[in-house]
Protein backbone atom coordinates (compact mmCIF):
# COMPACT_ATOMS: atom_id res chain seq x y z
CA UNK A 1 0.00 0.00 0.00
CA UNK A 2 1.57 3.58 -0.66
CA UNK A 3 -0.06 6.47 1.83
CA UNK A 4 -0.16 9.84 -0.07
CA UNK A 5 -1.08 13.01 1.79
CA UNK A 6 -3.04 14.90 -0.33
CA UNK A 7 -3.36 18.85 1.13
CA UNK A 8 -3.28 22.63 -0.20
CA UNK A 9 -4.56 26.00 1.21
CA UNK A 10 -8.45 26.30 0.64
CA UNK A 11 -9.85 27.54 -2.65
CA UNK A 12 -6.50 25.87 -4.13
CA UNK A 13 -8.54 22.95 -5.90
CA UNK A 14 -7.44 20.17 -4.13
CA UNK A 15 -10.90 18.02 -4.87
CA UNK A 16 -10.18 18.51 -8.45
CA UNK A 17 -7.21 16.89 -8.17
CA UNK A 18 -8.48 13.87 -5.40
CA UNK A 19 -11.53 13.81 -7.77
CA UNK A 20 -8.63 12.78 -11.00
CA UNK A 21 -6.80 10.50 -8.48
CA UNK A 22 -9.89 8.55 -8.10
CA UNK A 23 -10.61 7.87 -11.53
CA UNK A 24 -7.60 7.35 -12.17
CA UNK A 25 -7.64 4.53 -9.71
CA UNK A 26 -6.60 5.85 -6.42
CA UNK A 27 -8.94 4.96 -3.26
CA UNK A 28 -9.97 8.11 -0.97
CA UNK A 29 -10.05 8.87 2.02
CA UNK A 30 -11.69 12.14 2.23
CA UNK A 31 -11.34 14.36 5.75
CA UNK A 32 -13.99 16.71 5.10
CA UNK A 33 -16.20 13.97 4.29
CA UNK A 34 -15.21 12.46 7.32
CA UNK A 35 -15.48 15.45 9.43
CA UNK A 36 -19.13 15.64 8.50
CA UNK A 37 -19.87 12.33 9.48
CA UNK A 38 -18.58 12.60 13.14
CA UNK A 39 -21.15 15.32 13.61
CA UNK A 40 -24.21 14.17 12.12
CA UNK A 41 -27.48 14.28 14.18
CA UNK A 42 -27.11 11.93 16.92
CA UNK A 43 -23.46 11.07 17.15
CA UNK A 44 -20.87 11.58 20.21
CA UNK A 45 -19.40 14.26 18.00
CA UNK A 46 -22.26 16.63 17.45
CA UNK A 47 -23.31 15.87 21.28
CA UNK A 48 -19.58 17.64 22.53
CA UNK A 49 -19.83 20.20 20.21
CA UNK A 50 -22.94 21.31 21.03
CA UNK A 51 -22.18 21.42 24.97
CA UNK A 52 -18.88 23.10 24.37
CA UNK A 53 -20.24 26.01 22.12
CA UNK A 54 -24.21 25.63 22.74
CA UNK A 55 -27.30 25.49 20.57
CA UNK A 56 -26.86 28.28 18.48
CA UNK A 57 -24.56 26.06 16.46
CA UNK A 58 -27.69 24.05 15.62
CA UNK A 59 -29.31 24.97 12.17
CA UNK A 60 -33.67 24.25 13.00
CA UNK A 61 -33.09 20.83 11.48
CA UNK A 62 -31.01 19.59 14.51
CA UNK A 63 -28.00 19.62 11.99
CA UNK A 64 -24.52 21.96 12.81
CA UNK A 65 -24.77 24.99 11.52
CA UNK A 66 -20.87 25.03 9.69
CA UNK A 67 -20.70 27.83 8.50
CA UNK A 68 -21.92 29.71 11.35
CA UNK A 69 -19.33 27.64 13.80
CA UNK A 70 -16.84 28.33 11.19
CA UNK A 71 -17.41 32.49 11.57
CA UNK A 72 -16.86 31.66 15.33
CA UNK A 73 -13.59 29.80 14.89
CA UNK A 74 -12.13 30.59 12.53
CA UNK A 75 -12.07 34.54 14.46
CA UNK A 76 -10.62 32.93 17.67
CA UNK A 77 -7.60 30.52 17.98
CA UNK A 78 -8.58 29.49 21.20
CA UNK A 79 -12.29 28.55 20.03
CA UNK A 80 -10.40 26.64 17.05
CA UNK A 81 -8.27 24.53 18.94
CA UNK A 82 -11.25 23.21 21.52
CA UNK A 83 -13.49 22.11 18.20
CA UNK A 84 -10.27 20.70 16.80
CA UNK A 85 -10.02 18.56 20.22
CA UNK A 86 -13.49 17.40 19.50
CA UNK A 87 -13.33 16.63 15.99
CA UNK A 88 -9.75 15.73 15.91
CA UNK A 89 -9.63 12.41 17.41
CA UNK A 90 -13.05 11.41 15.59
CA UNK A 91 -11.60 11.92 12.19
CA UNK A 92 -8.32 10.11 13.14
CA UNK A 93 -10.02 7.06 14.43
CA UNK A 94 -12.62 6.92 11.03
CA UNK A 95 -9.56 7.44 8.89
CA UNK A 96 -7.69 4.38 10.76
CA UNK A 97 -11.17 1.98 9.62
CA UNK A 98 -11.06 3.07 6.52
CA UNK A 99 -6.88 2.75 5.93
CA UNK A 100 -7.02 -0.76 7.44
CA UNK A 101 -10.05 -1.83 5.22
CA UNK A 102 -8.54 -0.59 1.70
CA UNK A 103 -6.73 -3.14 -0.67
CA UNK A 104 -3.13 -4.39 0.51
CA UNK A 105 -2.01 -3.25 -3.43
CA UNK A 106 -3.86 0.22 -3.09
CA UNK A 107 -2.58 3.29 -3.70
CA UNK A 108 -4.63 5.19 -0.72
CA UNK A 109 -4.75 9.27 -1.22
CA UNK A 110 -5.53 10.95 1.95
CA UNK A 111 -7.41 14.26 1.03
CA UNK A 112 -5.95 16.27 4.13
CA UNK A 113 -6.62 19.90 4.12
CA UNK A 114 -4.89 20.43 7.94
CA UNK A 115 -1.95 17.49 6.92
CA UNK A 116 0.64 20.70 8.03
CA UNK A 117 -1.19 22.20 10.57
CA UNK A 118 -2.00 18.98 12.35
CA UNK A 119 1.89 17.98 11.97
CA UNK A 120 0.42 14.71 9.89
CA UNK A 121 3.64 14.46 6.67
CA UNK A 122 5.56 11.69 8.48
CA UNK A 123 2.36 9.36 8.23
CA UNK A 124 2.65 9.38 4.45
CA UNK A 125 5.17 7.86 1.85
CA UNK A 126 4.55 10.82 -0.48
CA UNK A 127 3.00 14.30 0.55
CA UNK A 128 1.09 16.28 -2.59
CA UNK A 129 0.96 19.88 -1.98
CA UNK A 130 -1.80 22.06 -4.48
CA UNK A 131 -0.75 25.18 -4.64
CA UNK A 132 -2.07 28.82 -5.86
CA UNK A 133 -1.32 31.95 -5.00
CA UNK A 134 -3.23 33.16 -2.14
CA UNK A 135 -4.53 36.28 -4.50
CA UNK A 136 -5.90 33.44 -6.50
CA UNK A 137 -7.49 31.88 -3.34
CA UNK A 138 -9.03 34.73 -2.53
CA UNK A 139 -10.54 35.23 -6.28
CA UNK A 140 -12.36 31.45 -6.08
CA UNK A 141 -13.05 32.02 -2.62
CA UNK A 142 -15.55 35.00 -3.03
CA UNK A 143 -16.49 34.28 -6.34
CA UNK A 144 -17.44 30.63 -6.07
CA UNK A 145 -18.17 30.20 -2.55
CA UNK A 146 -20.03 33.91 -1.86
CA UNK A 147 -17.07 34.67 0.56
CA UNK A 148 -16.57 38.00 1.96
CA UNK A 149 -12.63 39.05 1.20
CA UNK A 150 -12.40 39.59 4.94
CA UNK A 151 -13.67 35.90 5.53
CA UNK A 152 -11.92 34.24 2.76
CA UNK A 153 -8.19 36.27 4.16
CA UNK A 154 -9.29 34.99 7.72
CA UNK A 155 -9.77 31.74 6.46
CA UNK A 156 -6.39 31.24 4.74
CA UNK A 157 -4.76 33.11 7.48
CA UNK A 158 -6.04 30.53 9.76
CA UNK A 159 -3.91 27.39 7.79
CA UNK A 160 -0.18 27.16 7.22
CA UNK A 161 1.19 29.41 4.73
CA UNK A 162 2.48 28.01 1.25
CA UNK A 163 5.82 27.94 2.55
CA UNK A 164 5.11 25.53 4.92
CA UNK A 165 3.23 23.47 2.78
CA UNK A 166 5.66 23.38 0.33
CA UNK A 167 8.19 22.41 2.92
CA UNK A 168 7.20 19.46 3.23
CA UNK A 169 6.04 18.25 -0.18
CA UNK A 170 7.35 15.64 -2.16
CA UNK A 171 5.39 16.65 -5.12
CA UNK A 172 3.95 19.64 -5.81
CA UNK A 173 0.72 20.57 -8.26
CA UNK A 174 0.27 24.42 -9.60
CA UNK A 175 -3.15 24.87 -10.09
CA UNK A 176 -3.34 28.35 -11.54
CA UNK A 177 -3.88 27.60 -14.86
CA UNK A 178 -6.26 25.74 -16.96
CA UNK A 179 -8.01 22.27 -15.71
CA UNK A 180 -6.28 20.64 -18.71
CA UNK A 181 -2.79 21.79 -17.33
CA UNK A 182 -3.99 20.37 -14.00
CA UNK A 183 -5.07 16.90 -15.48
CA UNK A 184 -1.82 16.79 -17.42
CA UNK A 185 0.13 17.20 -13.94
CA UNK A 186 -1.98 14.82 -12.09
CA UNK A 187 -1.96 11.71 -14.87
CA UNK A 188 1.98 12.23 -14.84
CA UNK A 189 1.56 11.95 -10.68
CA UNK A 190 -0.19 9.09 -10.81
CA UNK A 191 2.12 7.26 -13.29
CA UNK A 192 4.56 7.79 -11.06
CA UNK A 193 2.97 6.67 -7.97
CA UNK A 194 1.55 3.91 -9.47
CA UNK A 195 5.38 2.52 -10.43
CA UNK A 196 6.35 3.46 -7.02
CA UNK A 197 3.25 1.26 -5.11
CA UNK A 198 4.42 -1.68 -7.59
CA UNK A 199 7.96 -1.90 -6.82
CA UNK A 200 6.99 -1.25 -2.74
């Protein structure tokens, strides 16, 4: 099995790429995905969050409210790290299932968008970094996502810089140009990773 970390700064297009990977033949493990599913209605996750930063977190339909949690954390660091101590754990023990149940032959791309933050690049044979500018973040982040500059500039302020994901890539993707550029950088990835998880 070959572990690739899959991360970049938000707004960089990192599911573009994960999306390629996977029909290409990669198997996913997705963190958002997974973050959402540790606070669904009814689960232990949901539960802690709600008694650590109360119902107003709740949208009517009993479901979290993300984006509104996200205005309150993403504003204070000391707000951020208690969800993260929630959350955190949840994700890491999810991700473990889902490692453990994936093909012994797989080539497994974690989609990570904290890998750096949370310290996470040792766990992986091969770390791919997306990168953009951060003006170009900013562009996709309140044009796509309706994004106030303010919020988007908070939001990327709030993850590691691209220097620091950079540092500690072993590949890295530019995604400021076209989606056919991308493509062409992620096919010649995956040939390579492929003849890497053969001759593991």
């Amino acid at each position: 099995m070959l572990r690739v970390g899959l991360t970049g700064g938000i707004g960089s297009g990192k599911s573009e790429v994960s999306k390629r990977l996977v029909a290409l033949g990669a198997e996913l493990i997705d963190a958002d995905l997974i973050a959402r599913e540790v606070v669904r209605p009814g689960t232990p996750g949901l539960a802690a969050i709600v008694a650590e930063f109360g119902e107003g977190v709740l949208l009517p339909d009993g479901t979290l409210d993300r984006p509104g949690l996200g205005s309150i954390v993403f504003a204070d660091e000391e707000r951020r790290a208690a969800l993260n101590a929630i959350t955190h754990p949840l994700i890491g023990r999810r991700s473990q299932e889902l490692l453990e149940a994936a093909a012994p032959d797989a080539v497994v791309v974690y989609d990570m968008p904290l890998l750096v933050e949370n310290g996470l690049a040792g766990m992986h044979d091969v770390v791919v970094v997306v990168d953009v500018p951060v003006e170009v973040q900013v562009e996709r982040l309140t044009a796509r996502r309706g994004m106030t500059e303010g919020d988007a500039r908070a939001r990327i302020a709030a993850q590691a810089s691209r220097e620091q994901r950079r540092a500690v890539a072993t590949h890295v993707i530019d995604n400021s140009g076209s989606l056919e550029d991308l493509h062409k950088q992620v096919d010649a990835l995956w040939a390579e990773l492929t003849e890497r998880a053969a001759s593991a």
